[in-house]
Protein backbone atom coordinates (compact mmCIF):
# COMPACT_ATOMS: atom_id res chain seq x y z
CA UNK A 1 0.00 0.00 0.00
CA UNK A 2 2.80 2.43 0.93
CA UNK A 3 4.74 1.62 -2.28
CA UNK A 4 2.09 1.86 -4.60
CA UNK A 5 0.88 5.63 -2.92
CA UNK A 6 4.48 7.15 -3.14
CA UNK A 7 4.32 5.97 -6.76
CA UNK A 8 0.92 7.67 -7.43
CA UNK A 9 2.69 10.60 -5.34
CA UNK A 10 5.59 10.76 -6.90
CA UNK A 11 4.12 11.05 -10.35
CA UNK A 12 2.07 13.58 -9.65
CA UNK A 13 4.54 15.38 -7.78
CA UNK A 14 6.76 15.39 -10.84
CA UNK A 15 3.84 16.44 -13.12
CA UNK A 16 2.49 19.64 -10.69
CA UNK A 17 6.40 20.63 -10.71
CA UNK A 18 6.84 20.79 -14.53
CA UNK A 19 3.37 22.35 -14.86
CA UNK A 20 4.65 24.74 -12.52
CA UNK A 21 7.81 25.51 -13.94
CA UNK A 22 5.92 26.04 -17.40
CA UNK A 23 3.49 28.44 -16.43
CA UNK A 24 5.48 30.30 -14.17
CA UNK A 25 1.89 32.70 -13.63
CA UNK A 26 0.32 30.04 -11.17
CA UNK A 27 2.15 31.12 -8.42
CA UNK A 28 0.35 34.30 -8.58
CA UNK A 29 -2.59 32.36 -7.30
CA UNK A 30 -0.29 30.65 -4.09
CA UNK A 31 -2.72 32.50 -1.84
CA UNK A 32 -5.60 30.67 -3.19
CA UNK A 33 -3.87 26.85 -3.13
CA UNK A 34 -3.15 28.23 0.46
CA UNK A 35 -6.71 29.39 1.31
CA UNK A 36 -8.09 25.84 -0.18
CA UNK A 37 -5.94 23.91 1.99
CA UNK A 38 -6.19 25.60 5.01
CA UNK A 39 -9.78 25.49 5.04
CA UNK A 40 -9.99 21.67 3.92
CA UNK A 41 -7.71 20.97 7.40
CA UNK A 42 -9.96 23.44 9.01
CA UNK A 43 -13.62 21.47 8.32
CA UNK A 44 -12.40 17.78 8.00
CA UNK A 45 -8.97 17.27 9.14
CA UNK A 46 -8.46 18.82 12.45
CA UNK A 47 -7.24 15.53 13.53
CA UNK A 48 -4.68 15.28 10.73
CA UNK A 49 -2.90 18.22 11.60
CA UNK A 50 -0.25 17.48 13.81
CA UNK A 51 1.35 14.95 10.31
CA UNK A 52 4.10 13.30 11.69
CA UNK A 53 3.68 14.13 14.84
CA UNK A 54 0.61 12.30 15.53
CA UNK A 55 2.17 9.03 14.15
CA UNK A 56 4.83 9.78 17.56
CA UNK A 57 1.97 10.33 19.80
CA UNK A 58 -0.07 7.24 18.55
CA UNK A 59 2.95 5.27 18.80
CA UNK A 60 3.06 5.10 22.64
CA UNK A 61 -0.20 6.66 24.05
CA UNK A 62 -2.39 4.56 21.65
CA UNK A 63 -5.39 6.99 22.06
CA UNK A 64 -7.49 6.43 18.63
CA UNK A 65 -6.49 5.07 15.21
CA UNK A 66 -4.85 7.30 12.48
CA UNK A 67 -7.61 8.27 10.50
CA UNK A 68 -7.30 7.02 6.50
CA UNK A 69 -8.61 10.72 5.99
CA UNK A 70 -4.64 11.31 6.46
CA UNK A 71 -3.73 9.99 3.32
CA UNK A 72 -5.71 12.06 0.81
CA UNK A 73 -5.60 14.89 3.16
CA UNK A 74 -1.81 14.99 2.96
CA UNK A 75 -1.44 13.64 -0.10
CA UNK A 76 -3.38 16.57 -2.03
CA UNK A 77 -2.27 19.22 -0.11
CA UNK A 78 0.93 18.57 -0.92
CA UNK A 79 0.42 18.27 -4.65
CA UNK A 80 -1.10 21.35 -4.51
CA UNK A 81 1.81 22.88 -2.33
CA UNK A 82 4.34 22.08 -4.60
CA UNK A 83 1.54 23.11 -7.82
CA UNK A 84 1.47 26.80 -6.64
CA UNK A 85 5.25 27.15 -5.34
CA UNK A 86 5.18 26.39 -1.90
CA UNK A 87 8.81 25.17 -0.62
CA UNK A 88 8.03 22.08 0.89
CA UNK A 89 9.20 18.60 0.68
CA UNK A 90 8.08 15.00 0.28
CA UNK A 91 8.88 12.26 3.19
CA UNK A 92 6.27 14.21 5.70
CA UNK A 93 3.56 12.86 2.82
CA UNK A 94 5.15 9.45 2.48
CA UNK A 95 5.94 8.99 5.95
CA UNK A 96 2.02 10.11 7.01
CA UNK A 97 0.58 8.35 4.37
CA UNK A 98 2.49 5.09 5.57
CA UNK A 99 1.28 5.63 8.95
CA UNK A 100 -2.03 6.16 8.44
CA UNK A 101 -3.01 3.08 5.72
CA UNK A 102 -1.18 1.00 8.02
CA UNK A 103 -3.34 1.91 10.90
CA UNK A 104 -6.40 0.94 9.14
CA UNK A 105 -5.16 -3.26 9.84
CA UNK A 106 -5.60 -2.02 13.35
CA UNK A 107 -9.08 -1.53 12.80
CA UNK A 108 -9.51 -4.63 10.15
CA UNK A 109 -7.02 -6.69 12.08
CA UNK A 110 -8.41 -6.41 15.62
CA UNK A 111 -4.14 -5.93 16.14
CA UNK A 112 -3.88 -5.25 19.83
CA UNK A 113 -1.22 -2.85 21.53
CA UNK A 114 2.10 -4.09 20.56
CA UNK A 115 1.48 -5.35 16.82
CA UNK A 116 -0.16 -1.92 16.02
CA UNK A 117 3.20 -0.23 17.40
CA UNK A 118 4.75 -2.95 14.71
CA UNK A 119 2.64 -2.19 12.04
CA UNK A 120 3.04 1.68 12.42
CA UNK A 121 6.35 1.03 12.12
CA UNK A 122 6.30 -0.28 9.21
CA UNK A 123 4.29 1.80 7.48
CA UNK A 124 6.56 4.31 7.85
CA UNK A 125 9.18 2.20 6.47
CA UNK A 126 7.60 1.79 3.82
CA UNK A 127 6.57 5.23 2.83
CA UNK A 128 10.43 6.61 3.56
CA UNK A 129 12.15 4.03 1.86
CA UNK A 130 9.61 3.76 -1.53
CA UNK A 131 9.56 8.13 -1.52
CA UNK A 132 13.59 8.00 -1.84
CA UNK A 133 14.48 4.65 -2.99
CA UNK A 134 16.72 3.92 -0.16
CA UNK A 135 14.92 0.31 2.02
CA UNK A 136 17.77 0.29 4.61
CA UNK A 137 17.96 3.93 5.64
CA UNK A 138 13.81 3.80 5.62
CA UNK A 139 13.87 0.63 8.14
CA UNK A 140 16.25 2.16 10.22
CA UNK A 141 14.66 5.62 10.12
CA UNK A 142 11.69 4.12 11.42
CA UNK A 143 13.34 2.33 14.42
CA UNK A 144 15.29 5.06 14.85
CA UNK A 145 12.49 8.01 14.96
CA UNK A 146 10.30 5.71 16.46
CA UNK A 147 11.61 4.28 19.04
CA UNK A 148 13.60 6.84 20.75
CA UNK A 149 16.11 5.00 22.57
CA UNK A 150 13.78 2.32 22.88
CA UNK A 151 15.09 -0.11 20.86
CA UNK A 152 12.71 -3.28 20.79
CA UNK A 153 14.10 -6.55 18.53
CA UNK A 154 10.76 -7.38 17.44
CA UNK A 155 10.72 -4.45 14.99
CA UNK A 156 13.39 -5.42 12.80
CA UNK A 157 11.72 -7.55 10.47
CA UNK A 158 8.93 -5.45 10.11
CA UNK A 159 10.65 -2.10 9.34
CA UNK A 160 13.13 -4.18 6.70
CA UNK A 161 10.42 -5.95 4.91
CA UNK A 162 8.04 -3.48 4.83
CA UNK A 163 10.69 -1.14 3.17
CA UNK A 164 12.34 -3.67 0.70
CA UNK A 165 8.34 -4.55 -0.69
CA UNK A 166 7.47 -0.65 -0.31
CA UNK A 167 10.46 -0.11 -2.67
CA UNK A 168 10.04 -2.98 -4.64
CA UNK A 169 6.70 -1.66 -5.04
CA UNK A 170 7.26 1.26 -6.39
CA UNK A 171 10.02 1.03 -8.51
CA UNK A 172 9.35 -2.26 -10.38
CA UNK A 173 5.92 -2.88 -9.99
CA UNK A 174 5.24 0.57 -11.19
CA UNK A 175 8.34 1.73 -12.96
CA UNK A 176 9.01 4.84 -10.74
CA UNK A 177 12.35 6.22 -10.54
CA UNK A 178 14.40 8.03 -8.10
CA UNK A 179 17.24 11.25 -8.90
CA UNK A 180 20.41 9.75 -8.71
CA UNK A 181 23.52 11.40 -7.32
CA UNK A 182 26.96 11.01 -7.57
CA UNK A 183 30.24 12.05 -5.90
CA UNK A 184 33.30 11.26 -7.94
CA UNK A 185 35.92 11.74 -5.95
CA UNK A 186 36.60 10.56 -2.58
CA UNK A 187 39.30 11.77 -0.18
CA UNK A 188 41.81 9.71 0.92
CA UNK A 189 41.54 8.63 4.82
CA UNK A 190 44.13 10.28 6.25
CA UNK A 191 44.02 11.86 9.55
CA UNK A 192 44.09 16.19 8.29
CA UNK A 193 41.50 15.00 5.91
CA UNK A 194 39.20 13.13 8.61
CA UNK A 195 39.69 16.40 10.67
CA UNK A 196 38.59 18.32 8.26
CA UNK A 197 35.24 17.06 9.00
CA UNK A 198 34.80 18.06 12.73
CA UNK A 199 34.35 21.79 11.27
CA UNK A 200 31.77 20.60 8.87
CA UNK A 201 30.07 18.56 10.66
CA UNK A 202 29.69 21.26 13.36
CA UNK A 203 28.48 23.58 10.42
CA UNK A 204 25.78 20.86 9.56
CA UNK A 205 24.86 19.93 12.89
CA UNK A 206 23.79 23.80 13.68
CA UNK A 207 22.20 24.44 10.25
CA UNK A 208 20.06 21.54 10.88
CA UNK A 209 19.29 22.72 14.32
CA UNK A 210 18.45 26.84 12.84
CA UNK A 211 16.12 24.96 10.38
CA UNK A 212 14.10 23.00 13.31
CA UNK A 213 13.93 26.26 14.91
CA UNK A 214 13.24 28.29 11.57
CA UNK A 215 9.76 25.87 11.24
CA UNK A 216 8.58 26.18 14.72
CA UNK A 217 9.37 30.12 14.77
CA UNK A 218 7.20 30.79 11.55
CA UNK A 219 4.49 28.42 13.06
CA UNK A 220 3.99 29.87 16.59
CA UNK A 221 4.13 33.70 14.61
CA UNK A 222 1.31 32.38 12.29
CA UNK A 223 -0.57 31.26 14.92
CA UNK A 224 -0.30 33.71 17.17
CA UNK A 225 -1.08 36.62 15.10
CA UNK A 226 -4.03 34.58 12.65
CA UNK A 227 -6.72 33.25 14.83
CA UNK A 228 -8.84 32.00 11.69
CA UNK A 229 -6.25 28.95 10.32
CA UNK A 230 -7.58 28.91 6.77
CA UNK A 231 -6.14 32.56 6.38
CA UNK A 232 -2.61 31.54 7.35
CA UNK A 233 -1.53 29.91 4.04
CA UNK A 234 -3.50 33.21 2.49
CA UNK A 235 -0.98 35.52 3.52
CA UNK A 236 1.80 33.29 3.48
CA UNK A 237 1.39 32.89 0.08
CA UNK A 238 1.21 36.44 -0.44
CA UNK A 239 4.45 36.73 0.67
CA UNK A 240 5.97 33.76 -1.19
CA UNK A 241 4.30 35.06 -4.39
CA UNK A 242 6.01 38.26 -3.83
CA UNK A 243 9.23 37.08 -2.85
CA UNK A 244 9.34 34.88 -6.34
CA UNK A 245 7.71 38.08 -8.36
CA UNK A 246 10.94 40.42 -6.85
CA UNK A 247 13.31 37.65 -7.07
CA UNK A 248 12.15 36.63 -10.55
CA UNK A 249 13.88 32.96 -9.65
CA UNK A 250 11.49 30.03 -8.69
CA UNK A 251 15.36 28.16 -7.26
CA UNK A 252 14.10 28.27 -3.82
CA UNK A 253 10.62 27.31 -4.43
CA UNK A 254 9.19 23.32 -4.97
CA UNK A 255 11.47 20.42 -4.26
CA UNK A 256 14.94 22.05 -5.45
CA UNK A 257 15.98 18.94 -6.80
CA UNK A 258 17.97 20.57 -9.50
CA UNK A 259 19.98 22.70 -7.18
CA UNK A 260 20.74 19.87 -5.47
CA UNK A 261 22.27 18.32 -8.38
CA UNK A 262 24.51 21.36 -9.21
CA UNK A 263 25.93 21.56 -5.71
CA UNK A 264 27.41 18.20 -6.72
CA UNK A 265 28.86 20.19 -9.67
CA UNK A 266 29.62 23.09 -9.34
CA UNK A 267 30.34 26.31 -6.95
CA UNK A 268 27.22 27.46 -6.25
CA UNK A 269 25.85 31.46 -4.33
CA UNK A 270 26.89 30.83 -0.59
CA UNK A 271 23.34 32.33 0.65
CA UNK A 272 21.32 29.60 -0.88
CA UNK A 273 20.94 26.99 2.30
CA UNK A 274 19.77 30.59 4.02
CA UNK A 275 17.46 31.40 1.47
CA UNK A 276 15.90 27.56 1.41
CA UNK A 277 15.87 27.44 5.45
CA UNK A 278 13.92 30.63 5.42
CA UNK A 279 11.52 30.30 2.95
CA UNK A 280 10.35 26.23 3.65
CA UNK A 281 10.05 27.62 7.43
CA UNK A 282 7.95 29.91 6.37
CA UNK A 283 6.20 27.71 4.08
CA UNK A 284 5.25 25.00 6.35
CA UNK A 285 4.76 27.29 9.56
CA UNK A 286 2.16 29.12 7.26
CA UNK A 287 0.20 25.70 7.07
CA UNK A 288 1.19 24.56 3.72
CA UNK A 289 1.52 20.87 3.44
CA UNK A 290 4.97 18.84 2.60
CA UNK A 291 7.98 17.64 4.05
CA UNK A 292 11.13 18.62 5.70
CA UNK A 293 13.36 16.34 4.60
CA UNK A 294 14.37 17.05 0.83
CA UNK A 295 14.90 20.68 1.64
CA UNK A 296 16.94 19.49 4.25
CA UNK A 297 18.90 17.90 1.22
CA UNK A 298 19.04 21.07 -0.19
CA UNK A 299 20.03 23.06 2.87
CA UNK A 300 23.07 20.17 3.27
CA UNK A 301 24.24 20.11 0.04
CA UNK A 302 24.29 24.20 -0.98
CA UNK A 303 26.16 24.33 2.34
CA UNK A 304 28.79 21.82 2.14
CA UNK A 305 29.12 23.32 -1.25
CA UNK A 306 29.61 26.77 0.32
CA UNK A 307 32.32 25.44 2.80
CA UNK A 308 34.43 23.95 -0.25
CA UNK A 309 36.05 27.40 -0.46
CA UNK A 310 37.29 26.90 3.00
CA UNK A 311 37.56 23.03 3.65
CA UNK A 312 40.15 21.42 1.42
CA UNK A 313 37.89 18.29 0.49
CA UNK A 314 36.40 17.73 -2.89
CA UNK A 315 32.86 19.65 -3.25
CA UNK A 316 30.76 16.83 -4.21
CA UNK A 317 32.37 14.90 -0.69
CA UNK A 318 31.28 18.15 0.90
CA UNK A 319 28.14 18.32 -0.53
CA UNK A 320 27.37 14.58 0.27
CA UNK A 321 28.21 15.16 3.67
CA UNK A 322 25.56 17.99 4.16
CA UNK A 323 23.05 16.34 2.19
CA UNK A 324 23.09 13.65 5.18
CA UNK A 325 24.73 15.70 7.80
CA UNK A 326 22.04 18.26 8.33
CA UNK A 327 19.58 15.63 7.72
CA UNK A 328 20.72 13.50 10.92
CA UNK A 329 20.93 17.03 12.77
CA UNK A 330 17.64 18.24 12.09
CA UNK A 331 15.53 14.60 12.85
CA UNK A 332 18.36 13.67 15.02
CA UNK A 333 18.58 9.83 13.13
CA UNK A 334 22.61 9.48 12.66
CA UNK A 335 22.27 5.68 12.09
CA UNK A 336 19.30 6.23 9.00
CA UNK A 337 21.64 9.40 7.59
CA UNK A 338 24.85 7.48 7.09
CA UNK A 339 22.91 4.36 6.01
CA UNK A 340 20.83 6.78 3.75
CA UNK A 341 24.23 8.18 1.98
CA UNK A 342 25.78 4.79 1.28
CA UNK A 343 22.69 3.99 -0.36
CA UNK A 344 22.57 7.39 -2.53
CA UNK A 345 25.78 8.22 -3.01
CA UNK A 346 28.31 4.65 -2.43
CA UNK A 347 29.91 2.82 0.33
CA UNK A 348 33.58 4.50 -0.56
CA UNK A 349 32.24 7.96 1.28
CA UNK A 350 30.90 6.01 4.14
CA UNK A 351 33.86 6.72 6.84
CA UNK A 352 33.14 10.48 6.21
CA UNK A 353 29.51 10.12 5.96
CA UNK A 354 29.62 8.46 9.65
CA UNK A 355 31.89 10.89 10.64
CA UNK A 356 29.65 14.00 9.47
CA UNK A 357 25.98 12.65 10.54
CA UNK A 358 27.51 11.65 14.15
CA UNK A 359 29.23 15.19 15.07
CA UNK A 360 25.86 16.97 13.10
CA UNK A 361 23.88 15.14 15.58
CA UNK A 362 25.52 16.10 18.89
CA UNK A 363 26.09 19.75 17.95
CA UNK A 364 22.56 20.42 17.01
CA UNK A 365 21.15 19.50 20.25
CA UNK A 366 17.94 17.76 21.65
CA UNK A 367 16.15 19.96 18.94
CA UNK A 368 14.08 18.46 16.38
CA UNK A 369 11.92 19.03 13.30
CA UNK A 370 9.38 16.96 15.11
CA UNK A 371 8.21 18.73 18.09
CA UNK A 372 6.72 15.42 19.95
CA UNK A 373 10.38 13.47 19.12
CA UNK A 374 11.62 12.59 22.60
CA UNK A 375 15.22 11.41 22.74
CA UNK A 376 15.07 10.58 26.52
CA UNK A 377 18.37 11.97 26.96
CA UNK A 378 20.99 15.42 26.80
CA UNK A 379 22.59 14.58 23.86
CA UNK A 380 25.34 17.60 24.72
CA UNK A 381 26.50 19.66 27.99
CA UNK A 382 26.09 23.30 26.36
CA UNK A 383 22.38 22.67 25.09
């Protein structure tokens, strides 16, 4: 089920972006996409609202099941997101629409405390690893997120097999692809080249950290100062309108994907993991729908591109290493980052992969992109 709804998603993802990208004039009407999903949370999904969050809660306080309203909920608004020009990403829909179909075997199932906490798991699994392509990191994000320190052995098969059929599912059963990456050259293991990564992983570990807080700043404003939800994504898609009009450049808007690419490539403006922090905070706190996690990508991989000019490792390594890096800061999962990069990007860049995600995940604290995450422990002294 999970595979075969991040394939639907996917495609239509792909298709609202190049319509976008087209007709450049839709994101004049941003306000309006905004408007229509605010007000469809407002009437029907009140109980979706809280995305991944909810999946945390349900996971140990078991109050009510996930409703299957989720899935289309989620699912559309972030079509329609991405359709307009919001900056959003993608595994917040995969991940929530995982949750939330596996749920319903609760329900069909009669699945009592502990096999719903299995299934749940796996559902996210499944939606992570078929939305990037990448089973192992999506098993092990799920135990990871999920369990919090909690590790149970009982979860392992589920999280692995539910991600290896997700992706199965929705690259061979129904042909859809994932962007490839590539980092040519790899830096030789010596010991002023592995400290060359403390810096940069500090760098990564504190981005990920100022985008956490970027998304919960802009959400707490919007609330605070727009009592009527609906009109939240109305003026935050003034603003985003506005900000594309002046800027006449849609780079920061949508997925990114292609900037992402380049900062394998090529030097790229040193602002842009600013400019993308900003605006998907802004985005998302307004009460657009998406994900964090591919503008995380972005975030990591403009700035590891930006500190080539002062780290003496090759930029693609670099931009690898923030594409993860800020990643494991910002969700704090080091173990599903590094997996996640020797999936993407090769086992040869593992050691500094490892190396990046680990010191990214101490330095950005117990702060998280997922306000209900609980670690269950100070993960540094000065924080």
């Amino acid at each position: 089920m999970t595979g075969s709804a991040s394939a639907f998603f996917l495609i239509s993802l792909e298709w609202a972006t190049d319509f976008r990208e087209s007709h450049r004039w839709i994101i004049a009407l941003l306000p309006m996409g905004g408007f229509l999903i605010g007000w469809t949370y407002y009437k029907i999904g009140q109980n979706s609202l809280k995305g991944n969050n909810l999946l945390l809660d349900e996971l140990n306080a078991h109050k009510s099941p996930i409703p299957l309203r989720m899935t289309p909920l989620v699912l559309f608004g972030t079509i329609l997101t991405h359709f307009f020009g919001g900056s959003a990403g993608r595994e917040g829909t995969a991940v929530q629409m995982g949750g939330s179909l596996s749920d319903q075997l609760t329900k069909w199932l009669g699945l009592n405390r502990e096999n719903r906490r299995l299934t749940l798991i796996g559902g996210v699994a499944g939606g992570f690893s078929s939305v990037f392509g990448t089973p192992l990191a999506g098993a092990i994000f799920a135990l990871e997120w999920m369990h919090t320190g909690k590790f149970r052995p009982q979860s392992l098969f589920p999280a692995f097999w539910a991600a290896l059929v997700a992706d199965w599912t929705c690259e061979l059963l129904w042909g859809v692809g994932h962007t490839e990456y590539f980092i040519p050259e790899i830096a030789a293991h010596s010991l002023p080249n592995l400290l060359w990564v403390i810096p940069a992983g500090i760098a990564f570990g504190l981005a990920g950290r100022l985008f956490a807080e970027c998304t919960h700043f802009f959400s707490k404003v919007f609330s605070k100062n727009f009592s009527y939800p609906p009109l939240r994504p109305v003026i935050g898609g003034l603003v985003i309108a506005g900000i594309v009009w002046i800027s006449d450049s849609t780079t920061y808007i949508g997925l990114g994907i292609p900037r992402i690419v380049e900062a394998f490539e090529q030097p790229l403006p040193w602002y842009d993991w600013l400019a993308k922090t900003g605006l998907t905070g802004f985005t998302l706190g307004a009460g657009f729908k998406g994900g964090e996690v591919t503008p995380l990508f972005f975030t990591g991989a403009t700035l590891g591109n930006a500190l080539s000019s002062l780290i003496p490792l090759p930029l693609a390594l670099l931009a690898g290493m923030g594409f993860v890096g800020v990643f494991s800061g910002a969700t704090n999962t080091p173990m599903a980052c590094t997996v996640m990069g020797m999936e993407l990007f090769g086992s040869e860049a593992g050691v500094f992969l490892a190396l990046a995600c680990g010191i990214a995940y101490v330095f950005s604290g117990k702060g998280s992109i997922y306000s209900s995450q609980d670690l269950g422990w100070k993960k540094a002294w000065f924080y």
